[in-house]
Protein backbone atom coordinates (compact mmCIF):
# COMPACT_ATOMS: atom_id res chain seq x y z
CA UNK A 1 13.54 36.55 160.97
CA UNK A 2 12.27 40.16 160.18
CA UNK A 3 9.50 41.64 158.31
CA UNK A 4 10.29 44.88 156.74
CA UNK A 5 7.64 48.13 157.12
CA UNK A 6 8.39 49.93 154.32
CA UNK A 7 6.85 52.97 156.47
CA UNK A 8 8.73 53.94 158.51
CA UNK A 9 12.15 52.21 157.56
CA UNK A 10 12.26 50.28 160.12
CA UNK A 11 12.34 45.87 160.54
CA UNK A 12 9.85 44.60 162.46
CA UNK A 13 10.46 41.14 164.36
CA UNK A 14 8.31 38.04 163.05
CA UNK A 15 6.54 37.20 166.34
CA UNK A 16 4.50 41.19 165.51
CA UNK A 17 1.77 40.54 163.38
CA UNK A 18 1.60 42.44 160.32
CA UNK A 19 -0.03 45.42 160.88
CA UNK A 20 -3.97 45.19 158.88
CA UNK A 21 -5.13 47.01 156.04
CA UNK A 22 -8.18 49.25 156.89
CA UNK A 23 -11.54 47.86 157.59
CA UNK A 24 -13.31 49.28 155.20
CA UNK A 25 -12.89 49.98 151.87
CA UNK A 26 -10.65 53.01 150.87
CA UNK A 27 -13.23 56.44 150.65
CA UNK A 28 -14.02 59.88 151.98
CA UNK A 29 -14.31 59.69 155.43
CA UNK A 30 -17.65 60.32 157.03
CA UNK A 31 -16.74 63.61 158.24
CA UNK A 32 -16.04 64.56 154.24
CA UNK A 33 -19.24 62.39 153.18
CA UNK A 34 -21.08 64.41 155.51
CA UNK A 35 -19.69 67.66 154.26
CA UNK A 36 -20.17 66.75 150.53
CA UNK A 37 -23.96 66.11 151.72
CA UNK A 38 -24.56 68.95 153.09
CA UNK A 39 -23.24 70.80 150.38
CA UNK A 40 -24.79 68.95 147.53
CA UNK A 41 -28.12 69.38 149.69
CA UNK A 42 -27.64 72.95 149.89
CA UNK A 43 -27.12 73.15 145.79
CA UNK A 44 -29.89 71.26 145.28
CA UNK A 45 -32.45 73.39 147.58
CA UNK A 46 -31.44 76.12 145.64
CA UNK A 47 -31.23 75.00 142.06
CA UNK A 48 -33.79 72.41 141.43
CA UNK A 49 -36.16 75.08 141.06
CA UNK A 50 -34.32 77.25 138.95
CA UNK A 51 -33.18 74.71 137.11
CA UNK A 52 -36.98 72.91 136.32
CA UNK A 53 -37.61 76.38 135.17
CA UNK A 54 -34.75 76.54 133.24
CA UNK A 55 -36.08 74.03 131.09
CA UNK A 56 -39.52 74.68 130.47
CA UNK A 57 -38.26 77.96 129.42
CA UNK A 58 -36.38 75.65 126.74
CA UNK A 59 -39.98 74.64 125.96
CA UNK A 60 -39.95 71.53 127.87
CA UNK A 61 -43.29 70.80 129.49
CA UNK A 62 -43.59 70.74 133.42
CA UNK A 63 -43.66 67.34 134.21
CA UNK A 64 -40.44 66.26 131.34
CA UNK A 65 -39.19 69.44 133.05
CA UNK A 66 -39.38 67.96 136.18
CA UNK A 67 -37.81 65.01 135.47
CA UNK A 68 -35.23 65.94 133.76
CA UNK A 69 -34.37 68.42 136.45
CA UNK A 70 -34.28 65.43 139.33
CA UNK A 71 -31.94 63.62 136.88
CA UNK A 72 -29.67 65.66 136.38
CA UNK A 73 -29.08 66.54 140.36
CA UNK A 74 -28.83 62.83 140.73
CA UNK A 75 -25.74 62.45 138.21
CA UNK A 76 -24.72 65.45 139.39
CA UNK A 77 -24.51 64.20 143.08
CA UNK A 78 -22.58 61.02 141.66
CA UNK A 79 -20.14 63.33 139.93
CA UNK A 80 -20.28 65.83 142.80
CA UNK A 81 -16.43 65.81 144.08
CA UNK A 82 -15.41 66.31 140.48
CA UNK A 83 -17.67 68.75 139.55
CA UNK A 84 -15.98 72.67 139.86
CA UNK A 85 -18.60 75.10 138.67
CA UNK A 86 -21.80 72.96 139.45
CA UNK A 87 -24.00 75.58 138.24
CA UNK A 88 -22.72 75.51 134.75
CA UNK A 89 -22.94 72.10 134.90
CA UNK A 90 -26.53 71.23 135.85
CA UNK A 91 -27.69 73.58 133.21
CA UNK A 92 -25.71 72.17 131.02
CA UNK A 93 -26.68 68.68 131.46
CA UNK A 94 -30.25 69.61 131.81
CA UNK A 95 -29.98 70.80 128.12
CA UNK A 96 -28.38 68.26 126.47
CA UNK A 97 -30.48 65.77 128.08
CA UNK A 98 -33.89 67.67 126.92
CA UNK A 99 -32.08 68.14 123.48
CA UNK A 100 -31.96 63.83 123.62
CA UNK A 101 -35.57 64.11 125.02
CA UNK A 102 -36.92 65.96 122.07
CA UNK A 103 -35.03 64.27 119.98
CA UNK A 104 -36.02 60.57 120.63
CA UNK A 105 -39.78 61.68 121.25
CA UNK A 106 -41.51 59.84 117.91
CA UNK A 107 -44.85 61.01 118.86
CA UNK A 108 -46.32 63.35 121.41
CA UNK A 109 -48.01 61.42 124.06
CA UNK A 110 -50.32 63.54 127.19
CA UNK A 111 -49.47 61.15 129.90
CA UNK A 112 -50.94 62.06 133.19
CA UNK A 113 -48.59 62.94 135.23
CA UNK A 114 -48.04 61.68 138.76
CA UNK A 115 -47.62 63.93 141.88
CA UNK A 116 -43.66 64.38 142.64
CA UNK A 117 -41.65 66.48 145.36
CA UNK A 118 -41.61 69.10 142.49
CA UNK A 119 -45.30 68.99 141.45
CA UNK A 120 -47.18 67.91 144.39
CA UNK A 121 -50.08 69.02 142.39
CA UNK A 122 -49.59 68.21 138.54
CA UNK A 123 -53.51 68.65 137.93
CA UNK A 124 -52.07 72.54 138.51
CA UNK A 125 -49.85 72.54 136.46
CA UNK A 126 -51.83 74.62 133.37
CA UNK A 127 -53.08 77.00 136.22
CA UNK A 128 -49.31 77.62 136.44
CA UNK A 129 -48.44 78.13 132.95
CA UNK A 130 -51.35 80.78 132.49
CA UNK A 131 -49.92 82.11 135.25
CA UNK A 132 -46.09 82.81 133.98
CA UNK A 133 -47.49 84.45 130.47
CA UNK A 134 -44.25 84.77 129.02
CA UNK A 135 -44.23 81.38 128.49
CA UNK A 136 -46.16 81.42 125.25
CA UNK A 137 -43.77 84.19 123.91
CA UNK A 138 -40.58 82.43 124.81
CA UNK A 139 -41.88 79.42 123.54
CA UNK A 140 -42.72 81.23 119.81
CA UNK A 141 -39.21 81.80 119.74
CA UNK A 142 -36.81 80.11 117.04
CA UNK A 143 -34.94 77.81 119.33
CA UNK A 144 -31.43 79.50 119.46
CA UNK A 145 -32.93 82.28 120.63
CA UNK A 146 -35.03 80.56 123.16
CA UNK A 147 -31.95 78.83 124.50
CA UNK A 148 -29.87 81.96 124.81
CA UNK A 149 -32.94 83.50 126.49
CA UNK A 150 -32.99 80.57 128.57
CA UNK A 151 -29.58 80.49 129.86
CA UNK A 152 -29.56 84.44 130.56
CA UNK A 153 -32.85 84.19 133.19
CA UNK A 154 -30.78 81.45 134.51
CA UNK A 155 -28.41 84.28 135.52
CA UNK A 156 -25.62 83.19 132.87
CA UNK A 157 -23.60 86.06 131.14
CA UNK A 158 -24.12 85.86 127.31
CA UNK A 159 -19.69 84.84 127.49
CA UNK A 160 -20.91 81.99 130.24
CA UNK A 161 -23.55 80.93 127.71
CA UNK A 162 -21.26 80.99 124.16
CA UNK A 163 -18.88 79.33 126.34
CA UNK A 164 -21.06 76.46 127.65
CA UNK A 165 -22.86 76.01 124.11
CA UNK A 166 -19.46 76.07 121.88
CA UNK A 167 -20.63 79.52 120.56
CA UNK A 168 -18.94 82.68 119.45
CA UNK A 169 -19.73 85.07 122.09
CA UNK A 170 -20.89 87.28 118.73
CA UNK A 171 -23.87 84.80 117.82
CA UNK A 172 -25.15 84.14 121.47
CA UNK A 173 -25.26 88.45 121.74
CA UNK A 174 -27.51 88.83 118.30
CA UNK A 175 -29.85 85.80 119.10
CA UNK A 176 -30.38 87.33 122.79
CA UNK A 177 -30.90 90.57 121.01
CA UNK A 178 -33.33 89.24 118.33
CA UNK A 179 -34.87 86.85 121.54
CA UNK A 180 -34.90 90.65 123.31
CA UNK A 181 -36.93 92.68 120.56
CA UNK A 182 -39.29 89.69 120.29
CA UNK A 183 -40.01 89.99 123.61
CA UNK A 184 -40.49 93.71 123.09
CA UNK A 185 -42.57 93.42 120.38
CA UNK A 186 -45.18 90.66 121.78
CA UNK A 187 -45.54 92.95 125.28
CA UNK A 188 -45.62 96.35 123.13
CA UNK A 189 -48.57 93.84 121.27
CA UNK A 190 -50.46 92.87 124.54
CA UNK A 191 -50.35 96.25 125.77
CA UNK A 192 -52.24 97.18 122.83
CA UNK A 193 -55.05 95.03 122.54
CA UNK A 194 -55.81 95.70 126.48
């Protein structure tokens, strides 16, 4: 009696055992895990950041920013071997999940929040935002606008950003130029009352 290996063609006498199916469970091997790692770590270093600030630029407080930011780069590192312009698609999932955020918020709680990797020191947090005073402008602005601004200091093209929001390329250029004269306006405003 023969078994058959389907392989390589060829029958294999009864007396050889079967040959075993691999030890452990079918995956990337740990040379490619290790890759993906590194290369997810690398993103992350340089885009959590970015991206936190991304989002309070939405209007999103510091902490929510925060938070938001660190989960996102964890679905992201689940989804990381199908993701192909990981960029776009933290930002992207860092404003729809604020958008759910605001959304679901029934009343505005101040929570205190806790020290993180991000905010090591969240009592500093308004030191910060006096800090950055742009903040207040961008945050006066009607929320397209703010988003559009948004997206272009996150280094997006206003053709990245229609495409990424389901825009026409024509609306995302007259809110970033409305977002743009605002902007104008408020420092032409400051500079004046120095």
């Amino acid at each position: 009696m023969s078994t058959h290996n389907p392989a390589d063609g060829t029958d294999l006498p009864s007396t050889t055992p079967a040959p075993l199916g691999p030890l452990r469970p079918p995956g990337p091997s740990d040379s490619a895990r290790q890759r993906t790692d590194a290369e997810f770590s690398a993103f992350y270093r340089t885009n959590i950041r970015p991206l936190t600030g991304f989002l309070i630029v939405h209007g999103a407080q510091v902490q929510v920013a925060a938070d938001i930011a660190q989960d996102v780069m964890t679905d992201a590192y689940r989804n990381w071997t199908g993701i192909t312009h990981p960029k776009a698609w933290v930002h992207k999932a860092a404003s729809r999940a604020l958008v759910r955020k605001v959304a679901s918020v029934e009343e505005a709680v101040d929570d205190i929040p806790e020290p993180s990797s991000l905010l090591p020191r969240p009592d500093a947090i308004a030191e910060w935002e006096t800090r950055h005073d742009a903040l207040p402008m961008l945050r006066s602005l009607p929320m397209k606008q703010r988003q559009v601004m948004a997206w272009t200091l996150a280094g997006f093209t206003p053709t990245d950003i229609a495409e990424h929001l389901g825009l026409p390329a024509e609306n995302v250029r007259a809110n970033l130029r409305k977002a743009r004269r605002t902007a104008a306006a408020h420092l032409t405003a400051r500079e004046e009352d120095q």
